[in-house]
Protein backbone atom coordinates (compact mmCIF):
# COMPACT_ATOMS: atom_id res chain seq x y z
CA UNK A 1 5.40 -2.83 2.65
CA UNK A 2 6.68 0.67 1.40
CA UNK A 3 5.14 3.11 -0.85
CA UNK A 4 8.14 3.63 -3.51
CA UNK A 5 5.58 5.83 -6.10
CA UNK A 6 6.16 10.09 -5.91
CA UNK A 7 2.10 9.80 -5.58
CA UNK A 8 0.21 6.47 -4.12
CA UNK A 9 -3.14 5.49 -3.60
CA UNK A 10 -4.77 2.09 -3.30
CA UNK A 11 -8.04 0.46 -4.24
CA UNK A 12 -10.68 -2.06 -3.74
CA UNK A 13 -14.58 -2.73 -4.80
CA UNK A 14 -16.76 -4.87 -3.05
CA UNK A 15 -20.25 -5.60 -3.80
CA UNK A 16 -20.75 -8.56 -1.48
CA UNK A 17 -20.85 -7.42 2.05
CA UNK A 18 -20.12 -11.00 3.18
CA UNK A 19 -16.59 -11.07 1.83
CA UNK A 20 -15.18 -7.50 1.76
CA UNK A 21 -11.51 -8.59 1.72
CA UNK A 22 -11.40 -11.07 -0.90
CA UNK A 23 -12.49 -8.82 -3.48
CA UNK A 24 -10.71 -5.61 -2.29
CA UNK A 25 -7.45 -7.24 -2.77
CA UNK A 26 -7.92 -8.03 -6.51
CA UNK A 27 -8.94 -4.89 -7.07
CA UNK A 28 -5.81 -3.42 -5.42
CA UNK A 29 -3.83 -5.93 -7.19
CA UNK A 30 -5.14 -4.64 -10.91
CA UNK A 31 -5.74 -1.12 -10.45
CA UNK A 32 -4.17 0.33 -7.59
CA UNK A 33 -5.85 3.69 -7.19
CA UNK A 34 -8.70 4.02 -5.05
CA UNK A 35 -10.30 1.99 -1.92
CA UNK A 36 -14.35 1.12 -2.36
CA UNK A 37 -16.99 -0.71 -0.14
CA UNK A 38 -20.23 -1.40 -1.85
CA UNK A 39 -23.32 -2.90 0.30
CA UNK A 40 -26.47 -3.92 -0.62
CA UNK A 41 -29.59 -2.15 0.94
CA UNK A 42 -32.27 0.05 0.11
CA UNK A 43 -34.47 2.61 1.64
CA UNK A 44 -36.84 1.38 4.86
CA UNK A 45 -39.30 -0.57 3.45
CA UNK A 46 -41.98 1.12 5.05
CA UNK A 47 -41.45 4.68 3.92
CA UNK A 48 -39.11 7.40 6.00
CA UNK A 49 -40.00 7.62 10.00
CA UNK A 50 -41.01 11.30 11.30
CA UNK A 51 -37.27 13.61 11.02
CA UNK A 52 -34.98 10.66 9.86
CA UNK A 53 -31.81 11.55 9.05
CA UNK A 54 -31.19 10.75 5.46
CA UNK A 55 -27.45 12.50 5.13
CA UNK A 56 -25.29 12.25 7.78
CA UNK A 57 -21.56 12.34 8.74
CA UNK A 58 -19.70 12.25 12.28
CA UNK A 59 -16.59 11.21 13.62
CA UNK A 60 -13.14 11.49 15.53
CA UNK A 61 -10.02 11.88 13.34
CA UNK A 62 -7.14 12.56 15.95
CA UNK A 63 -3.28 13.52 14.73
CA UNK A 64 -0.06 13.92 16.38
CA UNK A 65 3.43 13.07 16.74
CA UNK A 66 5.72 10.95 19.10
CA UNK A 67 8.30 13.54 20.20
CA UNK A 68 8.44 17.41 20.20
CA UNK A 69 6.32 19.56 23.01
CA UNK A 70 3.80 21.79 21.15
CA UNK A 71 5.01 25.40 21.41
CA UNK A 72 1.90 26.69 19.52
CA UNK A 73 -0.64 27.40 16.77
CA UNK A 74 -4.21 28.77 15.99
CA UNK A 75 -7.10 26.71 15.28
CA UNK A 76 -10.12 27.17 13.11
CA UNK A 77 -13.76 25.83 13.24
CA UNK A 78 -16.37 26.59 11.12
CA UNK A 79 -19.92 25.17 10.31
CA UNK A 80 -22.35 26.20 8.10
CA UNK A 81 -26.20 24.94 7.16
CA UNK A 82 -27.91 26.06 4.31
CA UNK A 83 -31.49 25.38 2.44
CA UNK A 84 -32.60 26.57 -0.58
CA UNK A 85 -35.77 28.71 0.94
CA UNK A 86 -34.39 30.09 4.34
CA UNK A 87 -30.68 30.71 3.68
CA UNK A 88 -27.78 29.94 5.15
CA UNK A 89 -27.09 29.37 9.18
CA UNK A 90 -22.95 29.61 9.63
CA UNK A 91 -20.77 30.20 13.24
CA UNK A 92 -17.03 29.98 13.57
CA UNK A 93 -14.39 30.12 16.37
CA UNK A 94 -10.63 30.65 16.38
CA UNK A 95 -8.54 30.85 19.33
CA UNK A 96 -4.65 29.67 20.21
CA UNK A 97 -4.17 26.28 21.39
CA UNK A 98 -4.52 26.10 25.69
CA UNK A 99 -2.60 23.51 27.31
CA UNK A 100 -4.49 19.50 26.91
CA UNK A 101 -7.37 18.87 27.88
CA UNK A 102 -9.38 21.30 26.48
CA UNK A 103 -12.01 21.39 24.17
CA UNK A 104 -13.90 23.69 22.09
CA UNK A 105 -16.53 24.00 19.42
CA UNK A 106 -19.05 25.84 17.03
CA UNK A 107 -22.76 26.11 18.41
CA UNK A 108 -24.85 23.65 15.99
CA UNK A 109 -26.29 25.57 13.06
CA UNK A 110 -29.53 24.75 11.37
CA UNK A 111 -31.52 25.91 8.29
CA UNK A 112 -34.96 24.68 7.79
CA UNK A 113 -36.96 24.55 4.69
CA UNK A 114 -40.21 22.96 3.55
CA UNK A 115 -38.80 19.53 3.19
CA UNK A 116 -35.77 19.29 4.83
CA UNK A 117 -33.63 20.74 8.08
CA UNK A 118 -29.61 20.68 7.57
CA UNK A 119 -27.43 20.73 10.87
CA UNK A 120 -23.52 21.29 11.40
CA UNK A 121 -20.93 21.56 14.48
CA UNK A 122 -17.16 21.89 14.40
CA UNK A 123 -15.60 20.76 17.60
CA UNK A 124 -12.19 20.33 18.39
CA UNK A 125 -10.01 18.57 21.67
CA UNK A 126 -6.28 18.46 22.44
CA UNK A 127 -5.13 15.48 24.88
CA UNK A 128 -2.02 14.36 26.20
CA UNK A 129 -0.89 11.29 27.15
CA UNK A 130 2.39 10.15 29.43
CA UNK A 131 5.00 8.17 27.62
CA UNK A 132 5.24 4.73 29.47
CA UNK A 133 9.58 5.02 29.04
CA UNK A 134 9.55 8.23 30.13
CA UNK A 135 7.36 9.69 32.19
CA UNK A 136 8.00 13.22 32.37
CA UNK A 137 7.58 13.53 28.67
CA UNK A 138 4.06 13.77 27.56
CA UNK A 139 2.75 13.09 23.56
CA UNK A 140 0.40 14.81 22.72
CA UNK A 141 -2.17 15.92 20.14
CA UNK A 142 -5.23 17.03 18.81
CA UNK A 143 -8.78 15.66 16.78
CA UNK A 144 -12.13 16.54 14.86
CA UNK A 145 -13.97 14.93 18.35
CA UNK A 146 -17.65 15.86 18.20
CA UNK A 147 -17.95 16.98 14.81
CA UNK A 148 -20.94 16.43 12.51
CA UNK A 149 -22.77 17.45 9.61
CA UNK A 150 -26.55 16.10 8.84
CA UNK A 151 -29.49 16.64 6.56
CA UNK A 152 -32.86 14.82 7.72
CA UNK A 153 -36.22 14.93 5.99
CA UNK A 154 -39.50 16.93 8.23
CA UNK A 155 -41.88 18.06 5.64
CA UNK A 156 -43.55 17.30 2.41
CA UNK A 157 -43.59 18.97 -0.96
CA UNK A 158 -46.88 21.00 -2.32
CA UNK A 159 -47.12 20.85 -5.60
CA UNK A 160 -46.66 24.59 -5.82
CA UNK A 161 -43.12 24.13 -3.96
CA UNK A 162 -39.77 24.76 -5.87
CA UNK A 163 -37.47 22.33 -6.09
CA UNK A 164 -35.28 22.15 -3.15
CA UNK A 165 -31.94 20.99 -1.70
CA UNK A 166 -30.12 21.77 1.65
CA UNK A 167 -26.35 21.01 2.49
CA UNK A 168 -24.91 20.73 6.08
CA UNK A 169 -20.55 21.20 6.26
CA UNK A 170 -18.21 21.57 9.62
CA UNK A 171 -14.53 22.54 9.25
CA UNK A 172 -11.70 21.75 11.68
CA UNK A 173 -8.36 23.52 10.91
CA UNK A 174 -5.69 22.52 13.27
CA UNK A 175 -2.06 23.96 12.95
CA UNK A 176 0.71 22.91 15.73
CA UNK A 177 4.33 24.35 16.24
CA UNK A 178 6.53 21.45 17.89
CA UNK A 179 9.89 21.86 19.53
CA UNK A 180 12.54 18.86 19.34
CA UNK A 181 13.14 17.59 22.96
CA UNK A 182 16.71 16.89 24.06
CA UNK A 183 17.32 14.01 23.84
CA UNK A 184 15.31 12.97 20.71
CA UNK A 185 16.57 11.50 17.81
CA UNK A 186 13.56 10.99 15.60
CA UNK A 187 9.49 11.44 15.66
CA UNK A 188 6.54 9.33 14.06
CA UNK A 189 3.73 11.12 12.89
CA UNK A 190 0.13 9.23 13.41
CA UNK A 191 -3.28 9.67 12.18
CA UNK A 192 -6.06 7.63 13.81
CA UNK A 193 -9.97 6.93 12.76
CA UNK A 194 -11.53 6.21 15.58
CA UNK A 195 -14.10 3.44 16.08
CA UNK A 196 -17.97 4.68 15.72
CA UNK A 197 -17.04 7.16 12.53
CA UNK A 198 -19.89 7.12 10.49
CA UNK A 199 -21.56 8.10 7.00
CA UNK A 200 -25.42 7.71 5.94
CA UNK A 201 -26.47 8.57 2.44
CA UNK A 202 -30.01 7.23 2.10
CA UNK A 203 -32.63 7.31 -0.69
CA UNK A 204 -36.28 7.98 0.22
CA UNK A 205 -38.94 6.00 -0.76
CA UNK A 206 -41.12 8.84 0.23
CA UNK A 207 -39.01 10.95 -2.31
CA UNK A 208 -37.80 8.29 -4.82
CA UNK A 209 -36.29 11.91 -6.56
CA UNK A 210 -34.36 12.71 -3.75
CA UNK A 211 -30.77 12.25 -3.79
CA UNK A 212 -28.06 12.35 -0.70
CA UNK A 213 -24.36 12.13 -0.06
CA UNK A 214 -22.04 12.65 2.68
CA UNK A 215 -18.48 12.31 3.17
CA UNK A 216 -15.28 12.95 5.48
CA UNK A 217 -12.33 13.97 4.59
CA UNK A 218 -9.17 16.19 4.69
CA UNK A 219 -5.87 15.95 5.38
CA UNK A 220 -2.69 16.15 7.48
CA UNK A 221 0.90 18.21 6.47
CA UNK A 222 3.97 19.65 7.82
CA UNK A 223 4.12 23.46 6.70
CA UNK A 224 7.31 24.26 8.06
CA UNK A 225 10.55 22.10 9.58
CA UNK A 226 13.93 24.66 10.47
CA UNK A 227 16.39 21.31 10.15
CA UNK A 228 17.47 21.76 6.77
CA UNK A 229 17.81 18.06 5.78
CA UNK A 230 14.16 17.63 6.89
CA UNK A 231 12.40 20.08 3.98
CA UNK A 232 11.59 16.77 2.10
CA UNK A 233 8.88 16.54 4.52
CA UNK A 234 7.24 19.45 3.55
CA UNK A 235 3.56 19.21 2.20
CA UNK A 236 1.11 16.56 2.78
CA UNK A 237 1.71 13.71 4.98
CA UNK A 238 -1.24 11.74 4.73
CA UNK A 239 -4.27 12.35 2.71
CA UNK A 240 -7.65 10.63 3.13
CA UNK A 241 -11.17 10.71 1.83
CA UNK A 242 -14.59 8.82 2.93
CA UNK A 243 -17.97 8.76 1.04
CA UNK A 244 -21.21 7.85 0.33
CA UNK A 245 -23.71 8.16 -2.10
CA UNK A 246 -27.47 7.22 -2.57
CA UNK A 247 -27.55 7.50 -6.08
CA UNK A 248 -27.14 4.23 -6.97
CA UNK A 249 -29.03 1.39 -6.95
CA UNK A 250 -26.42 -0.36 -4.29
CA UNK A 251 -25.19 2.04 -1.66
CA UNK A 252 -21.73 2.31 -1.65
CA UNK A 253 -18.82 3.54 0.46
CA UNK A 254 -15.94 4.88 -0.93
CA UNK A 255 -12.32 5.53 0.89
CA UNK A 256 -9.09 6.84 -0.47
CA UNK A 257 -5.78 7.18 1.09
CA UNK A 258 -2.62 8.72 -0.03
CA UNK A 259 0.47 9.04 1.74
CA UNK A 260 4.27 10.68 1.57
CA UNK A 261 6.33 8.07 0.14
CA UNK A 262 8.80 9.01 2.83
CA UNK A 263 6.54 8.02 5.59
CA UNK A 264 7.09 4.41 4.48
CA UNK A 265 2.92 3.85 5.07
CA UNK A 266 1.04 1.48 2.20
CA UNK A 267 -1.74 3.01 1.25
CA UNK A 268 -2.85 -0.10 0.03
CA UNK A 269 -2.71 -2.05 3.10
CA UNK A 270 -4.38 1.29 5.18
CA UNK A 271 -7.23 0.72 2.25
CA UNK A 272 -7.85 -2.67 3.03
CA UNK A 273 -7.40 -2.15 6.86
CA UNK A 274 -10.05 0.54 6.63
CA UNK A 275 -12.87 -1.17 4.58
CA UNK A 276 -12.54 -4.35 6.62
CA UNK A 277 -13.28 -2.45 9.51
CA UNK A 278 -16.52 -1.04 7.81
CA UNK A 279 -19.75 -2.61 8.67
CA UNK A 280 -22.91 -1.72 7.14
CA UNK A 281 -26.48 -1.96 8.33
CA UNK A 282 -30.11 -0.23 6.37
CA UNK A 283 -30.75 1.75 9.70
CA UNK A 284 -27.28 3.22 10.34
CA UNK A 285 -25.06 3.24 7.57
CA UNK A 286 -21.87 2.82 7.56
CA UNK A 287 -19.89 2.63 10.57
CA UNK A 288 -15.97 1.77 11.19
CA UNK A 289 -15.90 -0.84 14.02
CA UNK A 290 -12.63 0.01 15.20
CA UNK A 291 -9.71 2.29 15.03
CA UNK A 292 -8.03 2.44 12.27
CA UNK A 293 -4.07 3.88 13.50
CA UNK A 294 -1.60 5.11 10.51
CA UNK A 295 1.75 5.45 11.65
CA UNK A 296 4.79 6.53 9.94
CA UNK A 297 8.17 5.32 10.25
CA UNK A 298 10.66 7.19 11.97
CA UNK A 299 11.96 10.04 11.15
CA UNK A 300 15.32 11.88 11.79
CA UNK A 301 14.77 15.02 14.31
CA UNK A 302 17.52 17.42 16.04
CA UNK A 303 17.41 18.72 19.24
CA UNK A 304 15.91 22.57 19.27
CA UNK A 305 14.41 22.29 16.03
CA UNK A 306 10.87 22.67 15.19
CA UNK A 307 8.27 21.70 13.19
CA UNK A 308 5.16 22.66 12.14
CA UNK A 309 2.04 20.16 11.82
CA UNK A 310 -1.75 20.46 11.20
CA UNK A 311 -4.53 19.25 8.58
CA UNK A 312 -8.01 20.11 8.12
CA UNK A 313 -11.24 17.76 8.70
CA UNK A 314 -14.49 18.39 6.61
CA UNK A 315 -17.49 16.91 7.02
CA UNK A 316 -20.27 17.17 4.84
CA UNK A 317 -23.75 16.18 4.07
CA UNK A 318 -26.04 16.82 1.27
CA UNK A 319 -29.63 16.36 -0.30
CA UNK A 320 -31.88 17.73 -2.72
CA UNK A 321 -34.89 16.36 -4.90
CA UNK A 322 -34.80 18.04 -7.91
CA UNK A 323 -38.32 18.46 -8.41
CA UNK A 324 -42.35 16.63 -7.11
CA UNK A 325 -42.26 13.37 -8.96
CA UNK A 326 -45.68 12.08 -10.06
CA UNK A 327 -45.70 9.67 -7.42
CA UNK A 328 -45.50 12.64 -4.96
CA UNK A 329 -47.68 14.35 -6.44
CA UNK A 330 -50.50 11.56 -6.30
CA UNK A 331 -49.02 10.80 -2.26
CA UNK A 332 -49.83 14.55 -1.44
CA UNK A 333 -52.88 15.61 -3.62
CA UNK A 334 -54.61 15.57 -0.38
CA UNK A 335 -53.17 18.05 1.31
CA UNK A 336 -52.76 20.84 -1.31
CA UNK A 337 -53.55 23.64 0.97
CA UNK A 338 -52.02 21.96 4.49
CA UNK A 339 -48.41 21.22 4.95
CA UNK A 340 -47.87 18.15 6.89
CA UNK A 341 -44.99 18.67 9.09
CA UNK A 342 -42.38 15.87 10.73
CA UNK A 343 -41.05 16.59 13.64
């Protein structure tokens, strides 16, 4: 099925992790507009273990395209961790793109407060692989492997203590120049979420005040093309977002997709593709089970021309309690003068 709207997006709500599809497809069916997985589970039932991570988000997005050899292009990382009493912790690389494999990445930052500890990396990895009809020809591309962003609890509020929140982001900017081969007639472009992608958002029964999100998300576009008859493509190709939220009284997952009607892609089917691959469990979070593969249909290329193609990749994680509830206060009246650390 073909996207035939300028701007398309589809959606789905479940609430009843047992039957994910059935649901999602009404909901796509009356509304059309965004893609949601709701499952139910609560904090741990016997308060928060020593450092868990209550905001978390990690995962391999990889891009490319099926013909063209990559002539260039600069990439960007960036991560940055930041808490309300120390301040922020941020590191970034740039560098041209080196003939695949090769790999690079951002140190992992960290900011550390009273209650919590935020963490970031940006990674990036170019790969190649041989094209089975042609084996001289390589396709190649490029993904977010190794990237993360986290918040986890590993102290407890004084009384005295301000309120306090932390945040945790990593960036991955990938641009890519592409030269037609000879002997091409077309290319596909693909964007892939790779099994073991993962978002945690969890409330605290520690902190019933606290609240966490995390997400993924970014996109993928062409910012140049010299063929002429081939500027249509211009702009974004695909366009995604992933979420979670604790402040709710049913966890949910949220994921939107929105494509270039040109692409011929349904975003509707990609919806329901994604969230049935979603599985959900109170220790983990959400996790895709498998890849997820968008690819579009072909499209026209000439010989010596080139393209350009990139995206960016966020991740991000969140929390903050907005101030000592009473039922902290009566937890920690104990230890007014002695901060208990987690570690």
């Amino acid at each position: 099925m073909k996207n035939t709207s300028a701007t398309s997006k589809a959606t789905a709500m479940n609430r009843a992790p047992s039957d994910p599809m059935r649901a999602a497809s009404a909901m796509v069916a009356a509304v059309g507009t965004l893609a949601m997985l709701c499952c139910g589970s609560t904090a741990l039932a016997q308060g928060d273990p020593p450092g868990y991570i209550h905001a978390y988000a990690n995962g391999t997005i990889d891009k490319g395209a099926t013909s063209g050899v990559r002539t260039g292009g600069i990439y960007r990382l960036h991560a940055d961790s930041w808490d309300t009493i120390p301040g922020w912790d941020i590191d970034h690389k740039s560098g041209p793109y080196p003939q695949p494999p090769h790999s690079d990445s951002t140190r992992i930052t960290s900011a550390e407060g009273n209650v919590y500890r935020a963490e970031s990396k940006a990674a990036i990895r170019t790969w190649e692989r041989r094209r089975l009809w042609v084996l001289w020809r390589l396709q190649d591309g490029w993904d977010s492997w190794d990237s993360f962003a986290s918040v986890r609890v590993v102290g407890t509020p004084l009384p005295d203590d301000p309120p306090e929140s932390a945040f945790a982001n990593s960036f991955v900017s990938d641009p890519n120049s592409y030269e037609v081969l000879a002997g091409d007639t077309s290319t596909q472009f693909s964007i892939t979420f790779e099994a073991g992608m993962s978002l945690r958002a969890f409330g605290s029964l520690d902190f019933p005040d606290m609240v966490c999100n995390a997400s993924i998300s970014g996109f993928m576009e062409t910012t140049h093309w010299s063929d002429a008859t081939n500027t249509q493509m211009l702009g974004r190709l695909f366009t995604y977002s992933w979420s979670a939220s604790s402040d709710s009284a049913t966890p949910m997952s949220s994921f939107a997709f929105s494509s270039n009607p040109l692409l011929g892609v349904s975003d509707a089917d990609v919806a329901l593709e994604f969230l049935s691959a979603v599985q959900y469990d109170g220790v983990n979070g959400f996790t895709l089970s498998r890849d997820v593969r968008i690819m579009s249909t072909e499209i026209a290329a000439t010989e010596g021309y080139v393209y350009e193609i990139g995206g960016e990749t966020n991740y991000n994680a969140a929390a903050v309690i907005p101030a000592p509830s009473v039922v902290s206060l009566l937890a920690i009246a104990g230890v007014w003068n002695v901060r208990r650390r987690r570690n």
